[in-house]
Structures are given as C-alpha cells and as structure tokens.
N, C-alpha and C. Protein backbone atom coordinates (compact mmCIF):
# COMPACT_ATOMS: atom_id res chain seq x y z
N UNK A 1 1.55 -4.55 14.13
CA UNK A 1 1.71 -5.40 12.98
C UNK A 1 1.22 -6.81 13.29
N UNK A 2 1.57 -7.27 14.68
CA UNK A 2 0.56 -8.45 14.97
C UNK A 2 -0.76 -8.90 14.78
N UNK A 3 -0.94 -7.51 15.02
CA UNK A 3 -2.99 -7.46 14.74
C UNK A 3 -3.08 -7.71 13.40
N UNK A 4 -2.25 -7.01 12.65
CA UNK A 4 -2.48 -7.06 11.04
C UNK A 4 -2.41 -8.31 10.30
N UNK A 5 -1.38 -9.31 11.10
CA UNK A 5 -1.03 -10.11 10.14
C UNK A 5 -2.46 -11.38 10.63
N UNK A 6 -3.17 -10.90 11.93
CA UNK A 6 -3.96 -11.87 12.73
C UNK A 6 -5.17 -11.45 11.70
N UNK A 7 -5.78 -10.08 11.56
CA UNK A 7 -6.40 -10.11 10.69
C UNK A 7 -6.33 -10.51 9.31
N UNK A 8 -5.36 -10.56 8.76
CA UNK A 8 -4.84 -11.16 7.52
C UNK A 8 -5.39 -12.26 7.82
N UNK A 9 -5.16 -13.28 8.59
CA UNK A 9 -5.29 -14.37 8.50
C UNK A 9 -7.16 -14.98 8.38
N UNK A 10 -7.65 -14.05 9.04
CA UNK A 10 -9.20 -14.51 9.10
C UNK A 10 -9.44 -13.88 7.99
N UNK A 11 -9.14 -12.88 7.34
CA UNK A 11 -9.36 -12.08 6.09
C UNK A 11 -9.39 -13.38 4.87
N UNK A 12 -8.28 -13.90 4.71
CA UNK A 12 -7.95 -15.15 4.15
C UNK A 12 -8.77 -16.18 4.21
N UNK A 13 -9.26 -16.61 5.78
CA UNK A 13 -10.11 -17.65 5.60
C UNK A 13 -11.26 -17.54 5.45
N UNK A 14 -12.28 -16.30 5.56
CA UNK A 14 -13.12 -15.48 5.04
C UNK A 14 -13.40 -15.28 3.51
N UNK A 15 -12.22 -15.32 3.35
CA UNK A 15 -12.22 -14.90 1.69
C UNK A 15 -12.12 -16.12 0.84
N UNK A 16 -11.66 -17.70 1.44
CA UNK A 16 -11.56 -18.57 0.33
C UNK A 16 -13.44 -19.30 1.22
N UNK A 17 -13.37 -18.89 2.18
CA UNK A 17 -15.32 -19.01 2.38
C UNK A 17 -16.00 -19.00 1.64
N UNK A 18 -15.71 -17.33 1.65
CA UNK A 18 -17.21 -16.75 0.40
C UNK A 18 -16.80 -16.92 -0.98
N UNK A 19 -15.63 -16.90 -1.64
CA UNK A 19 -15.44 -16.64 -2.68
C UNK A 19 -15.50 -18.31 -3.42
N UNK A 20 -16.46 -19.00 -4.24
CA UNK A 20 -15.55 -20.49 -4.75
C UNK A 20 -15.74 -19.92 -5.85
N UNK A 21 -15.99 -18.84 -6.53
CA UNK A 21 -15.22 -19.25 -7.84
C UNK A 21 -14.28 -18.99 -8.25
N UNK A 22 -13.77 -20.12 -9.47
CA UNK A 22 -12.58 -20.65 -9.52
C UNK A 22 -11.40 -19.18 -10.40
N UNK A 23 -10.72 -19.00 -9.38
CA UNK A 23 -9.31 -18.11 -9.26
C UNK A 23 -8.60 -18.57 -9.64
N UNK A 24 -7.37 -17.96 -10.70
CA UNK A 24 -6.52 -18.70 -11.22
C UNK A 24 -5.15 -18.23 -9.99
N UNK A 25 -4.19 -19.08 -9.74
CA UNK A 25 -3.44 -18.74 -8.86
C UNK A 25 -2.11 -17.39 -8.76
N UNK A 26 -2.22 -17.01 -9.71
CA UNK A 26 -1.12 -16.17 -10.14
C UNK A 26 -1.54 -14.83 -9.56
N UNK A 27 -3.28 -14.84 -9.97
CA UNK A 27 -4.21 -13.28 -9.75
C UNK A 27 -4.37 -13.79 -8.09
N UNK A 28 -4.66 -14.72 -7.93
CA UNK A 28 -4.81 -14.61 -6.11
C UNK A 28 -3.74 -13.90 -5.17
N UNK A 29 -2.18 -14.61 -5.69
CA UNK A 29 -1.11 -14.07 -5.26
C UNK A 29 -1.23 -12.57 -5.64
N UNK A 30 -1.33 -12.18 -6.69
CA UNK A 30 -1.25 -10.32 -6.95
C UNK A 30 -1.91 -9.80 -6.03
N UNK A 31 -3.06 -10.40 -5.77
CA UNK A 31 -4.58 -9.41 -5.50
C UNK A 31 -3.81 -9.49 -3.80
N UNK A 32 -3.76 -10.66 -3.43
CA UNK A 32 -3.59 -10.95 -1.75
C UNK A 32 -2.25 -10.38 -1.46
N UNK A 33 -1.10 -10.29 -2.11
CA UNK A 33 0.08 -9.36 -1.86
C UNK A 33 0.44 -8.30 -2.07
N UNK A 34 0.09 -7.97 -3.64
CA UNK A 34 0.27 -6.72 -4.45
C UNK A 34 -0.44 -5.65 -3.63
N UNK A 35 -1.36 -5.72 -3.59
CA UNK A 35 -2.61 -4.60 -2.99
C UNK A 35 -2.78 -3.96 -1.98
N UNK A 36 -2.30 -5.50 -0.63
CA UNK A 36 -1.94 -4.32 0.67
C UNK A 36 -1.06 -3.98 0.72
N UNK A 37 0.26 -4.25 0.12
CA UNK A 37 1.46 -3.75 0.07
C UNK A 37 1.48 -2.16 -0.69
N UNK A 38 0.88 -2.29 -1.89
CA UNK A 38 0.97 -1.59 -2.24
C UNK A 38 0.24 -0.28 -2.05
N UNK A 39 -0.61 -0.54 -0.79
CA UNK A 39 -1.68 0.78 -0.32
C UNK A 39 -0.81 1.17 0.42
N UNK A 40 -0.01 0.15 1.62
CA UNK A 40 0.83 0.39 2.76
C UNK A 40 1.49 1.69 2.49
N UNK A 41 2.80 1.01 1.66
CA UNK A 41 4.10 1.44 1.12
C UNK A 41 3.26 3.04 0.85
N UNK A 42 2.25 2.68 0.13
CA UNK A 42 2.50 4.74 0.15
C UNK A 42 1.33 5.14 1.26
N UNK A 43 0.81 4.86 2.19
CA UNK A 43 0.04 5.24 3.38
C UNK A 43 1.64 5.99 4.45
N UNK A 44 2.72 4.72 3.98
CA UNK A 44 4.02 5.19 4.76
C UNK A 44 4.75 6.01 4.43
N UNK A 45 5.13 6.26 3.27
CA UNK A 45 5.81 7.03 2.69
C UNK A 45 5.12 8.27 2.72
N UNK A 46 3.57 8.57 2.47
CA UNK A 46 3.45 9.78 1.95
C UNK A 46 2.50 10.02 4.09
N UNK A 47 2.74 9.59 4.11
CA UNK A 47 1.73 10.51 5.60
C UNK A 47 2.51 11.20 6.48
N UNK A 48 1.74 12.61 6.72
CA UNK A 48 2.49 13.35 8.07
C UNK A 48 1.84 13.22 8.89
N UNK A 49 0.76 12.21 9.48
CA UNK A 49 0.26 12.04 10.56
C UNK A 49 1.12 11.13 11.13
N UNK A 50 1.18 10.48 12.59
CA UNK A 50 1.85 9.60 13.09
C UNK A 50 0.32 8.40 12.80
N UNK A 51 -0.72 8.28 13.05
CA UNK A 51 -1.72 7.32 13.27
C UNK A 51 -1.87 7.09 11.54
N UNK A 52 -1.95 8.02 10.48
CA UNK A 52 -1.74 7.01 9.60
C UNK A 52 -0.55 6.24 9.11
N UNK A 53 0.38 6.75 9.73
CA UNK A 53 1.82 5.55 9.39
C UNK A 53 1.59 4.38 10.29
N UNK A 54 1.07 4.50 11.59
CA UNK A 54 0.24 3.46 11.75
C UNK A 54 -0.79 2.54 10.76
N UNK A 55 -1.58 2.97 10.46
CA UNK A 55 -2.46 2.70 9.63
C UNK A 55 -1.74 1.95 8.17
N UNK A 56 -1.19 2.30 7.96
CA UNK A 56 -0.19 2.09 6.85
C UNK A 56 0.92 0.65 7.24
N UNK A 57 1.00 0.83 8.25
CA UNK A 57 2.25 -0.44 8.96
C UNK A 57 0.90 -1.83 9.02
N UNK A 58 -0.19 -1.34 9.68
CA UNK A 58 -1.43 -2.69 9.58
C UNK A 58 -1.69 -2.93 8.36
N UNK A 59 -2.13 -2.36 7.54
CA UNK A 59 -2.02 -2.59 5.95
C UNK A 59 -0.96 -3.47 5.38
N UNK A 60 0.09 -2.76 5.73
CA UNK A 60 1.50 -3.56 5.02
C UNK A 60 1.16 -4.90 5.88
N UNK A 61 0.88 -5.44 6.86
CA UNK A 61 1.21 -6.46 7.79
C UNK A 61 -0.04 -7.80 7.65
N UNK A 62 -0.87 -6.99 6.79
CA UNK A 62 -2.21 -7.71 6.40
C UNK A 62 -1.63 -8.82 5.05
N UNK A 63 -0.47 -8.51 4.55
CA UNK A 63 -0.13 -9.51 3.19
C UNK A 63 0.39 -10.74 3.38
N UNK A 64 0.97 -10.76 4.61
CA UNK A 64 1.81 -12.48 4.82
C UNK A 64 0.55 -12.88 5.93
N UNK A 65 -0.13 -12.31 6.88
CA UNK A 65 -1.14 -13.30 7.36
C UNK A 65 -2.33 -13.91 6.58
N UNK A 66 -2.70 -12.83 5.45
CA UNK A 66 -3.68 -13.39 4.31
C UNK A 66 -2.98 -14.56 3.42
N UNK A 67 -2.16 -14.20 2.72
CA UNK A 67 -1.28 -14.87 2.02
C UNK A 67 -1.26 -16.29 2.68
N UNK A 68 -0.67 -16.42 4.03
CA UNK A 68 -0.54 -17.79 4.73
C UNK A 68 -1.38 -18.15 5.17
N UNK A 69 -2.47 -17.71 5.40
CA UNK A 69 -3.88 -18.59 5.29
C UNK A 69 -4.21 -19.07 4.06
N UNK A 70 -4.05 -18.46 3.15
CA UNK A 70 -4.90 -19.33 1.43
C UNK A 70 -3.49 -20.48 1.61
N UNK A 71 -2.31 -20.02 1.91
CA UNK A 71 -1.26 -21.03 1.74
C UNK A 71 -1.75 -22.24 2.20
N UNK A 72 -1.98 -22.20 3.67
CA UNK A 72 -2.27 -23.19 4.72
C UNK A 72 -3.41 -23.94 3.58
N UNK A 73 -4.73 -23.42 3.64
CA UNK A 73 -5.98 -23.68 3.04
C UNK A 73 -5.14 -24.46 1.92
N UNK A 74 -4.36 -24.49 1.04
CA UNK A 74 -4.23 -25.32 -0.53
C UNK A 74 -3.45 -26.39 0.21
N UNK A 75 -2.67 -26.15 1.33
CA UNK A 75 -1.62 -27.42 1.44
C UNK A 75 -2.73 -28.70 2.33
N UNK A 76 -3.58 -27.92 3.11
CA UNK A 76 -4.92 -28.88 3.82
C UNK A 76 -5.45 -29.50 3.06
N UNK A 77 -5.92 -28.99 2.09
CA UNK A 77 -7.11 -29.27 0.82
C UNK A 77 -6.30 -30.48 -0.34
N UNK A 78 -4.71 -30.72 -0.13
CA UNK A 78 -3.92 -31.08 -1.26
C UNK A 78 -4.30 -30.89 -2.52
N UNK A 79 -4.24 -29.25 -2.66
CA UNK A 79 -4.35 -28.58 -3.89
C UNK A 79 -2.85 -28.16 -4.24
C-alpha cells in the first residue's frame, strides 16, 4: 500500500502537468477518489486469487496519495 499511495502521488503531479484544462473541483475529487476506490473495493471483494487482492489493496491505496498531491498542488499555488 506504500507503493500505491507513492504512486498516487506522482500520478497526481503528472496529472495536474498534463491536464490545464480548467476542472471544476467537485469532478476532480470524484474522478481522483471515487474511481480507485471504487475499482479496489470490488478487485477485493470479488477475487479468489491472492495477487489480485493484492492488486486491488494498490488500487485502493492510489486515492489518498493522488488526492494529496492535487491537495498539496492548490495549497502551493494559493488556490
């Protein structure tokens, strides 16, 4: 989950890189929380492999290191 949330984080600063056009903040939060959570949660729930409940735990762990990079990025920027 370390790795996940480390990739989260360059994922994040990658993503307010490439992306400038203008995002309204409500859809950033959905897209950057909603999405890996919500792949996770059922990668975990529904797998009988052990490596994709793995797979599923990096996913879930990718939403607060992305998330706190765009965070970081608006409080730098005093947005």
């Amino acid at each position: 989950m370390l790795i996940g949330v480390a990739v989260g984080m360059v994922a994040g600063i990658a993503a307010s890189i490439l992306i400038t056009a203008p995002v309204r903040p409500d859809v950033a939060i959905a897209l950057v929380v909603g999405v890996p959570i919500g792949i996770g949660m059922l990668m975990v729930l529904f797998s009988s492999r052990r490596w994709v409940t793995t797979f599923g735990a990096f996913t879930l762990s990718l939403a607060p290191g992305w998330f706190g990079a765009l965070a970081a990025i608006q409080v730098a920027s005093g947005g």
